[in-house]
N, C-alpha and C. Protein backbone atom coordinates (compact mmCIF):
# COMPACT_ATOMS: atom_id res chain seq x y z
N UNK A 1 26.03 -79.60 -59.53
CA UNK A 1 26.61 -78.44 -60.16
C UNK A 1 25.60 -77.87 -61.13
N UNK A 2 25.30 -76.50 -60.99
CA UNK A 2 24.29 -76.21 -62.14
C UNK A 2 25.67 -75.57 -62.81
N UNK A 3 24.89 -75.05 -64.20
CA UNK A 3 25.38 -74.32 -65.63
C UNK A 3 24.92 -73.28 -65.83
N UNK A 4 25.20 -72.53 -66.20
CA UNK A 4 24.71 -70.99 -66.49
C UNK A 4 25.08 -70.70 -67.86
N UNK A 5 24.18 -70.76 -68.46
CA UNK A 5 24.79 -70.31 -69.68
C UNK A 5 24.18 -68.74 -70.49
N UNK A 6 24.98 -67.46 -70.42
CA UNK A 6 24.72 -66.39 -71.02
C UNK A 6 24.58 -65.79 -69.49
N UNK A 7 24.72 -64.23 -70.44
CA UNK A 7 24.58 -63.19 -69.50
C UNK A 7 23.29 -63.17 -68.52
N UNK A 8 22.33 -63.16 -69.23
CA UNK A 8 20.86 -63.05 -68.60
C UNK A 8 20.68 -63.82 -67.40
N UNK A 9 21.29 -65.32 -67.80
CA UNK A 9 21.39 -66.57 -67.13
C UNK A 9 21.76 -66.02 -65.77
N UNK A 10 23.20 -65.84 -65.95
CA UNK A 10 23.83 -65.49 -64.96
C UNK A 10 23.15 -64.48 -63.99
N UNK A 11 22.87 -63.39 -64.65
CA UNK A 11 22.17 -62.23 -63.71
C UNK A 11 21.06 -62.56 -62.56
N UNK A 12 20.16 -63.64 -63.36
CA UNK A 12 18.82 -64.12 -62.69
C UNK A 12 19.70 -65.38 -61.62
N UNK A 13 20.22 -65.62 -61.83
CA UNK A 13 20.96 -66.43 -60.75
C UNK A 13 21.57 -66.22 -59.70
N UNK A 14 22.28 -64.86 -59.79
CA UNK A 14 22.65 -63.86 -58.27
C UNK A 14 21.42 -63.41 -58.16
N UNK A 15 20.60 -63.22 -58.71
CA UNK A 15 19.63 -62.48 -57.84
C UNK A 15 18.75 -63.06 -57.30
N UNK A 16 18.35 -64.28 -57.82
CA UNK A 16 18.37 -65.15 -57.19
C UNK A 16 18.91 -65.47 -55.57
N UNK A 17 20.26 -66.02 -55.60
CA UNK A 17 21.03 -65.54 -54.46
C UNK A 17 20.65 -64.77 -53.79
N UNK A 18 20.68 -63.68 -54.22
CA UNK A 18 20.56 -62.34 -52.95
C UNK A 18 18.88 -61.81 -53.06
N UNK A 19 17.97 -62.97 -52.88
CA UNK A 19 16.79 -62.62 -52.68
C UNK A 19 16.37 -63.43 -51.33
N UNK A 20 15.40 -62.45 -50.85
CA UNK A 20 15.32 -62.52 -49.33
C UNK A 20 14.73 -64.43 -48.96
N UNK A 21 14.08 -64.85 -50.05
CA UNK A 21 14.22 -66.48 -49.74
C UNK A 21 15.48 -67.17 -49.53
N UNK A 22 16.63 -66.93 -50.00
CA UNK A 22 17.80 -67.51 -50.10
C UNK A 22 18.35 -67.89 -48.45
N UNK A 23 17.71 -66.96 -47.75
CA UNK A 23 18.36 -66.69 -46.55
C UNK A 23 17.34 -67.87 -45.97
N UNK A 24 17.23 -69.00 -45.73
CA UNK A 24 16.71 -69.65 -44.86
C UNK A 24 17.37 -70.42 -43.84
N UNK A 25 18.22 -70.18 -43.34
CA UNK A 25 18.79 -71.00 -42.67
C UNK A 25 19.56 -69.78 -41.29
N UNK A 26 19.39 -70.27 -39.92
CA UNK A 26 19.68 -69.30 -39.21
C UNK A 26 21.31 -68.46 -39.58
N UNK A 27 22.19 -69.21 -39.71
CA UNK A 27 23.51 -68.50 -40.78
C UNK A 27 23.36 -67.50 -41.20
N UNK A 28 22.38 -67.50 -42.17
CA UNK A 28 22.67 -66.85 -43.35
C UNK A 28 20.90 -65.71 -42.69
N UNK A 29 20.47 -65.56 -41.97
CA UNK A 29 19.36 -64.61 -41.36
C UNK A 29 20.37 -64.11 -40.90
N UNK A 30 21.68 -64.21 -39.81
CA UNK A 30 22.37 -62.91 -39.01
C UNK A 30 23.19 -62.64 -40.14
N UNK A 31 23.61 -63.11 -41.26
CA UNK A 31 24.49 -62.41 -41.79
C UNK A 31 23.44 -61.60 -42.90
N UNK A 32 22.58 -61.48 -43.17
CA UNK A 32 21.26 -60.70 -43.43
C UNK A 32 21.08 -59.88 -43.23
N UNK A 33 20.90 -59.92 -41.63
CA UNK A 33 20.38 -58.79 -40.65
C UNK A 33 21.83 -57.89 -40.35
N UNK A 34 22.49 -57.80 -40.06
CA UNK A 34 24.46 -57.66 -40.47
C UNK A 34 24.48 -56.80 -41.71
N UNK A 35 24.29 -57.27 -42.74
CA UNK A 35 24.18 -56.60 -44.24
C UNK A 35 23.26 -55.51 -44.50
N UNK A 36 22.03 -56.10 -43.71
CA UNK A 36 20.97 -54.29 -43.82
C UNK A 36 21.15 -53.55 -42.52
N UNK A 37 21.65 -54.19 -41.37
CA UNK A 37 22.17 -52.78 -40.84
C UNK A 37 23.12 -52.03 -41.32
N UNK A 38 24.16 -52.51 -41.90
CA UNK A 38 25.24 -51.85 -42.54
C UNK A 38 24.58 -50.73 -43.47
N UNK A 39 23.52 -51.82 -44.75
CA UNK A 39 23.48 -50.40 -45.36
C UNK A 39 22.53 -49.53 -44.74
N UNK A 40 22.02 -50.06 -43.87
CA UNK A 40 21.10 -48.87 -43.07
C UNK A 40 21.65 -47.89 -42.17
N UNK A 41 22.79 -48.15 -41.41
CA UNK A 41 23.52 -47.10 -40.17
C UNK A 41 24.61 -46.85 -40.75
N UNK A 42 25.02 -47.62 -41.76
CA UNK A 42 26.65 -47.21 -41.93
C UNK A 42 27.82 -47.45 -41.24
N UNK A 43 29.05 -46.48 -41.06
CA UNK A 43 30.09 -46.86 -40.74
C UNK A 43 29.31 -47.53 -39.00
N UNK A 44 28.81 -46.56 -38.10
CA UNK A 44 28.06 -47.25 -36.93
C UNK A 44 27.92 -48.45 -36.86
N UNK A 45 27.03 -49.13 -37.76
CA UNK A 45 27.06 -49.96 -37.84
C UNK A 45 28.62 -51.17 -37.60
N UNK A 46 29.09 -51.20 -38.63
CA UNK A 46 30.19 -51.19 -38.64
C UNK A 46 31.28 -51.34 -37.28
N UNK A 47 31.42 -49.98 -37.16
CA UNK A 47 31.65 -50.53 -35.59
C UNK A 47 31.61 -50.96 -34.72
N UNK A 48 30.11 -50.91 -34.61
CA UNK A 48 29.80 -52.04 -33.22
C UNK A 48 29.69 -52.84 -33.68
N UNK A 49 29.61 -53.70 -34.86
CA UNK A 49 30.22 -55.39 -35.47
C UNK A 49 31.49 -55.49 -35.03
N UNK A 50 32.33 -54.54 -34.98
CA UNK A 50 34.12 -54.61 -34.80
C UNK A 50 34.28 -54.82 -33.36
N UNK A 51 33.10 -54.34 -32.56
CA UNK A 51 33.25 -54.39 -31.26
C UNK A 51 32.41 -55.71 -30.95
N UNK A 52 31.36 -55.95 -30.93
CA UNK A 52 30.84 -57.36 -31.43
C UNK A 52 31.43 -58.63 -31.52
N UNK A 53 32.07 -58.77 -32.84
CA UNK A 53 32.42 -59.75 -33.50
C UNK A 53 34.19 -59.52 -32.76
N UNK A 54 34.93 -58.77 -32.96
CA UNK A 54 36.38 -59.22 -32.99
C UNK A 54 36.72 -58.90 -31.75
N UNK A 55 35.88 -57.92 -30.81
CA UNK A 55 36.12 -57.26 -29.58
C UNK A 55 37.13 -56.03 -29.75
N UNK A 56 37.18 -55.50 -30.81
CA UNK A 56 37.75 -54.66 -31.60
C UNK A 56 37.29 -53.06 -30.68
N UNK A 57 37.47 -52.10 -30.49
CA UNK A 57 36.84 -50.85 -30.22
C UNK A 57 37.32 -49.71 -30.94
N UNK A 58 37.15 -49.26 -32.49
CA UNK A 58 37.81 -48.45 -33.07
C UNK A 58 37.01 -47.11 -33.06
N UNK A 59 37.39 -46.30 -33.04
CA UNK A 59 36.65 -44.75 -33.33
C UNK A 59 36.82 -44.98 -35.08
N UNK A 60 37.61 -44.72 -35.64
CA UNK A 60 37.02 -44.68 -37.34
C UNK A 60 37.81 -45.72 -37.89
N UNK A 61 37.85 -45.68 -39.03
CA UNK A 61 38.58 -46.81 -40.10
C UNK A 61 39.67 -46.17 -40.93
N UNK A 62 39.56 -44.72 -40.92
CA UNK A 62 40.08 -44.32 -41.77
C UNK A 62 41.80 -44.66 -40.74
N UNK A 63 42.98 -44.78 -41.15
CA UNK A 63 43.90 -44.68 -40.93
C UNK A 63 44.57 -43.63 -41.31
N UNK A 64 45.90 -42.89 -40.44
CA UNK A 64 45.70 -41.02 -41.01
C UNK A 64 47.66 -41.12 -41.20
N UNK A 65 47.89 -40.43 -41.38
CA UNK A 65 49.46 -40.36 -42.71
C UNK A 65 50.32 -40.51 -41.47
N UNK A 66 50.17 -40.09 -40.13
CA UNK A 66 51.27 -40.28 -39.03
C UNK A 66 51.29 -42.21 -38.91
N UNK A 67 50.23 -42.80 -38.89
CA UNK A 67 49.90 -43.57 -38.62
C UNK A 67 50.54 -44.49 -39.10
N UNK A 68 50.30 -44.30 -41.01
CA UNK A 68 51.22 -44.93 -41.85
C UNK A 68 52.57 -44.78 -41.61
N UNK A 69 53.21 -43.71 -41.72
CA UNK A 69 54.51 -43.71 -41.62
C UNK A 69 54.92 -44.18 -40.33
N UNK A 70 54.47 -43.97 -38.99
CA UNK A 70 55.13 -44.82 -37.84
C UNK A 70 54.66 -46.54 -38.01
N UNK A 71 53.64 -47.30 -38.58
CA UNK A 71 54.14 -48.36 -38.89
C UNK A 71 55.27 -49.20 -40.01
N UNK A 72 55.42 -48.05 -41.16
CA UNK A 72 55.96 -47.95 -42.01
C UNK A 72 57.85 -48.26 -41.13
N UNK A 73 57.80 -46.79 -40.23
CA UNK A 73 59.32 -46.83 -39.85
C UNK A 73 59.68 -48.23 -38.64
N UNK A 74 58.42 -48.69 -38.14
CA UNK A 74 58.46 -50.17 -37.24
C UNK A 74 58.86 -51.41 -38.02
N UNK A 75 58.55 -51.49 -39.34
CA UNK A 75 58.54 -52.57 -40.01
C UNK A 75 60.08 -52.94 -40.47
N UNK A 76 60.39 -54.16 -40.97
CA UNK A 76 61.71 -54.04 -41.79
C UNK A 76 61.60 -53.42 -43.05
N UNK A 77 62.62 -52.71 -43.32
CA UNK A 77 62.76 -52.31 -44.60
C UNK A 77 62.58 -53.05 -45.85
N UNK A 78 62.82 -53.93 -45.85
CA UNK A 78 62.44 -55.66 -46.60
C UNK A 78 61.26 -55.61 -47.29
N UNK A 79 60.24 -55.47 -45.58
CA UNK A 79 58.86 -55.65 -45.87
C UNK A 79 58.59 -54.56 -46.74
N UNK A 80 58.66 -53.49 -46.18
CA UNK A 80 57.97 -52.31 -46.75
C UNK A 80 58.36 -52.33 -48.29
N UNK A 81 59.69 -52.43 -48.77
CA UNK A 81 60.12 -52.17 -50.29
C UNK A 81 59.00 -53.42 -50.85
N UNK A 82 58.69 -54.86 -50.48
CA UNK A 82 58.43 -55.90 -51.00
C UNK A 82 56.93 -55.31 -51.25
N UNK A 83 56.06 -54.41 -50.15
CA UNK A 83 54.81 -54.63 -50.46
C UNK A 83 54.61 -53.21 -51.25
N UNK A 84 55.81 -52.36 -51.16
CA UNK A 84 55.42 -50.96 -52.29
C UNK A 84 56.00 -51.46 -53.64
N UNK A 85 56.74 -52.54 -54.16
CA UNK A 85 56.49 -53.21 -55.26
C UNK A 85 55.61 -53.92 -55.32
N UNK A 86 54.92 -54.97 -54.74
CA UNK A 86 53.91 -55.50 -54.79
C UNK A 86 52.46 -54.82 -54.98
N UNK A 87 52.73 -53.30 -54.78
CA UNK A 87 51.44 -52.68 -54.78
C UNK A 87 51.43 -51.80 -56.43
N UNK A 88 52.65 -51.82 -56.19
CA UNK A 88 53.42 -51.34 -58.05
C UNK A 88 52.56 -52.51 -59.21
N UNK A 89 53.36 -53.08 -58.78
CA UNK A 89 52.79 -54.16 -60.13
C UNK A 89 51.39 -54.79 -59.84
N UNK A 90 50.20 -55.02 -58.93
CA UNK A 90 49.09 -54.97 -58.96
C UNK A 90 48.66 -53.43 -59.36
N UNK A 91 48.92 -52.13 -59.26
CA UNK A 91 48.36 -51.23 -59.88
C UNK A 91 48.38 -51.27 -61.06
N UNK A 92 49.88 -51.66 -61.82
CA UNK A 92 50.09 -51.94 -63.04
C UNK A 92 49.63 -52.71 -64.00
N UNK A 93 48.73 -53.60 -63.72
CA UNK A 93 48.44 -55.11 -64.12
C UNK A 93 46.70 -54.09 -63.99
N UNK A 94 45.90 -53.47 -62.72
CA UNK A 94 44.71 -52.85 -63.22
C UNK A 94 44.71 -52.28 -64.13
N UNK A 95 45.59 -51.25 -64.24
CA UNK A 95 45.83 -50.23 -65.57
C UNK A 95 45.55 -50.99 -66.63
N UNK A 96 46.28 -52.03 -66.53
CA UNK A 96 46.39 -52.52 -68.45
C UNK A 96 45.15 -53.21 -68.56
N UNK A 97 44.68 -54.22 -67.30
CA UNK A 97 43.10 -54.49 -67.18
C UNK A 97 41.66 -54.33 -67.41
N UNK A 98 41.79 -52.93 -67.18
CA UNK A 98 40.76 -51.77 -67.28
C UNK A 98 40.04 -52.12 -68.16
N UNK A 99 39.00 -52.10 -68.07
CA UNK A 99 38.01 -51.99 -69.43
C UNK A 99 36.51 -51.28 -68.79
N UNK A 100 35.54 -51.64 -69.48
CA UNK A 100 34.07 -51.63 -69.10
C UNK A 100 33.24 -52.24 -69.44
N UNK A 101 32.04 -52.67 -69.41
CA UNK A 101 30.92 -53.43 -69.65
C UNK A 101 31.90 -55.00 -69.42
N UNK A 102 30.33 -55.39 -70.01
CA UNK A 102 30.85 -56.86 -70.35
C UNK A 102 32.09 -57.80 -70.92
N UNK A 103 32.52 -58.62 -70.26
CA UNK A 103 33.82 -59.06 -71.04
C UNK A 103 34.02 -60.46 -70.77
N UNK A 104 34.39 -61.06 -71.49
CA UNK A 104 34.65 -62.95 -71.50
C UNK A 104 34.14 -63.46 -71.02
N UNK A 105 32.71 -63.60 -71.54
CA UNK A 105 31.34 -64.66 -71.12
C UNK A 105 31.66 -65.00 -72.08
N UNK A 106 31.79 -66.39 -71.68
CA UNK A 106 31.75 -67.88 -72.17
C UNK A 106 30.48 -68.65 -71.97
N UNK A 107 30.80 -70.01 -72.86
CA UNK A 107 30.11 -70.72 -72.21
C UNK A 107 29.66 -71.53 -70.87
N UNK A 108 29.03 -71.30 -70.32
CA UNK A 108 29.11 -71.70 -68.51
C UNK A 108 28.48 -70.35 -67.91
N UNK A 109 28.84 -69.01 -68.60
CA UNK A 109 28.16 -67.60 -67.79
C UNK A 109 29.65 -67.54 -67.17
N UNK A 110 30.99 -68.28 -67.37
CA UNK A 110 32.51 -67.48 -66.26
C UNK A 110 32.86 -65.95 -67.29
N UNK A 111 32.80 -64.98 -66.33
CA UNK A 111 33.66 -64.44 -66.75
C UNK A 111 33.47 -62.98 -65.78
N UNK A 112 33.75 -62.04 -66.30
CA UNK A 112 33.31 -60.49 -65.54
C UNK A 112 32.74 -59.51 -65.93
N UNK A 113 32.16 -58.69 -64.95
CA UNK A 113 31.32 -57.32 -65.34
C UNK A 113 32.34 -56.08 -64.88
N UNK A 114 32.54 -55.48 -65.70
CA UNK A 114 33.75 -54.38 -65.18
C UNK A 114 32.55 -53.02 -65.04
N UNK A 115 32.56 -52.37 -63.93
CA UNK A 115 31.69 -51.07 -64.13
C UNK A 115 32.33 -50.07 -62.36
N UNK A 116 31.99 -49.19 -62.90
CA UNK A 116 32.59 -48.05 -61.76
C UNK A 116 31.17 -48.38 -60.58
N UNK A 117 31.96 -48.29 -59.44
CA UNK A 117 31.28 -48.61 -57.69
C UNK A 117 31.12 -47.46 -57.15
N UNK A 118 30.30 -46.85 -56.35
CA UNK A 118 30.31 -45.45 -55.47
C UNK A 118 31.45 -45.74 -54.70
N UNK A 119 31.19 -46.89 -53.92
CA UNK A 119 31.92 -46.85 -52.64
C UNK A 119 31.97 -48.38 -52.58
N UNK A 120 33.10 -49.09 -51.66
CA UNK A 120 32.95 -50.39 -51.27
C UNK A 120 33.40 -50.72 -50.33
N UNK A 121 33.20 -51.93 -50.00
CA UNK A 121 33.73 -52.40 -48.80
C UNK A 121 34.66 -53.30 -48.78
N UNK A 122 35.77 -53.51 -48.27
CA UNK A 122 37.01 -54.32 -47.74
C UNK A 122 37.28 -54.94 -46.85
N UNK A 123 36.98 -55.94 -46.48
CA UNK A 123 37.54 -56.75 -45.32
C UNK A 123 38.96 -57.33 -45.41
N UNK A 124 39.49 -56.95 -44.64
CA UNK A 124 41.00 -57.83 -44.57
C UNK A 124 41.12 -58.45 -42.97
N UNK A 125 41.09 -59.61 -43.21
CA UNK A 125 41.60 -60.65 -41.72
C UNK A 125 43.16 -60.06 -40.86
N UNK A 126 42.47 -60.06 -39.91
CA UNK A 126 43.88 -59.31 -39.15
C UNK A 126 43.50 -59.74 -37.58
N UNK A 127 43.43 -61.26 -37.70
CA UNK A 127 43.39 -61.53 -36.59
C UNK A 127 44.42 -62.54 -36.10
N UNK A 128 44.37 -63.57 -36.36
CA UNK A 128 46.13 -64.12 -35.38
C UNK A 128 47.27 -64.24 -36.65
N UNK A 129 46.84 -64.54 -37.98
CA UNK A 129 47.55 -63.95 -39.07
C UNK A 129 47.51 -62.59 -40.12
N UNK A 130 48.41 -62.09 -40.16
CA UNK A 130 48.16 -61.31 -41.46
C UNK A 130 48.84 -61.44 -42.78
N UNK A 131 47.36 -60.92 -43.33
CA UNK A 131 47.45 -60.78 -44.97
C UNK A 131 47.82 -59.56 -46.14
N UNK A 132 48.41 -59.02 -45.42
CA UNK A 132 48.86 -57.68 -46.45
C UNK A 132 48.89 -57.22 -47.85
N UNK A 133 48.62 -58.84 -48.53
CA UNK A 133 48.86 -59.46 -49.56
C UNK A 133 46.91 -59.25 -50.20
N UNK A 134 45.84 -59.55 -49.10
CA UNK A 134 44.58 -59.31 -49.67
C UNK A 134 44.52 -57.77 -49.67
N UNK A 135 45.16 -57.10 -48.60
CA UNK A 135 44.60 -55.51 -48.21
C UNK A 135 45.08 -55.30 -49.90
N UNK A 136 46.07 -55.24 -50.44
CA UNK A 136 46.83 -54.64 -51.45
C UNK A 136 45.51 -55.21 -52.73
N UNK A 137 45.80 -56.68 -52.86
CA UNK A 137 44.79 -57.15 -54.24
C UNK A 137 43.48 -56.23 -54.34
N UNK A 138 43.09 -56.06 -53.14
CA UNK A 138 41.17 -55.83 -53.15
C UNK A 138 41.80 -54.76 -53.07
N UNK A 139 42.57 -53.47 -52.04
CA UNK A 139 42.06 -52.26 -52.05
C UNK A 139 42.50 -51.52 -53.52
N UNK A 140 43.32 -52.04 -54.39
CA UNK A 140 44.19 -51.35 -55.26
C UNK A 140 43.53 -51.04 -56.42
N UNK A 141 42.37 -52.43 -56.38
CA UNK A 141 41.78 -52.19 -57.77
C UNK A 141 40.59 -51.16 -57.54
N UNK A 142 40.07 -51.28 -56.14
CA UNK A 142 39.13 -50.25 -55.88
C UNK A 142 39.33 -49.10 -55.94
């Protein structure tokens, strides 16, 4: 187990991580090569990983308002009220969250960097189970 102690610490230690030595092991070269095509082609990219990896064949990602509402009217009513409160009180809980810069570095380097993202990315598993429960946590705060 290493220790990290302080901000600085911490910083030089992901970057560390995400420096092109880190990757030595065939694993971690395709998920490499995966990561700079992405930021190199974009959504393209993207897709043909979906087609690739899950055997997936999507034209875009975006999902469009008919879409929502006819899975919306398929579902039980149950579900839907449970995850538009559930999406209530994770919005609610960012709100009061919110901050910026630096915040509760401790000793060890635990804690978080709060700062505004252009854009990000989301993965949610939607393959023999689903998680509706990650789509909501990750996309809400983004």
């Amino acid at each position: 187990m290493r220790i990290i102690r302080g901000t600085e610490a911490a910083r030089k230690f992901v970057s560390k991580r995400l420096s092109a030595e880190y990757y030595d092991n065939p694993s971690e070269q395709v998920v490499k090569g995966v990561i700079d095509q992405v930021r190199d082609r974009g959504d393209a990219a993207l897709l043909e990983y979906s087609r690739k990896f899950n055997g997936v064949d999507l034209e875009r990602f975006e999902v469009s308002e008919s879409e929502i509402e006819e899975a919306c009217a398929g579902a039980a009513p149950e579900l839907v009220s449970a995850l538009e409160l559930a999406a209530e009180r994770i919005c609610s809980f960012q709100i009061i969250s919110k901050g910026n810069g630096v915040q509760s570095f401790r000793d060890g380097g635990l804690g978080q960097i709060v700062r505004t993202l252009k854009r990000v990315g989301i993965y949610v598993p939607g393959g023999t189970a689903s998680y509706p429960s990650t789509m909501l946590m990750t996309a809400i705060p983004a």
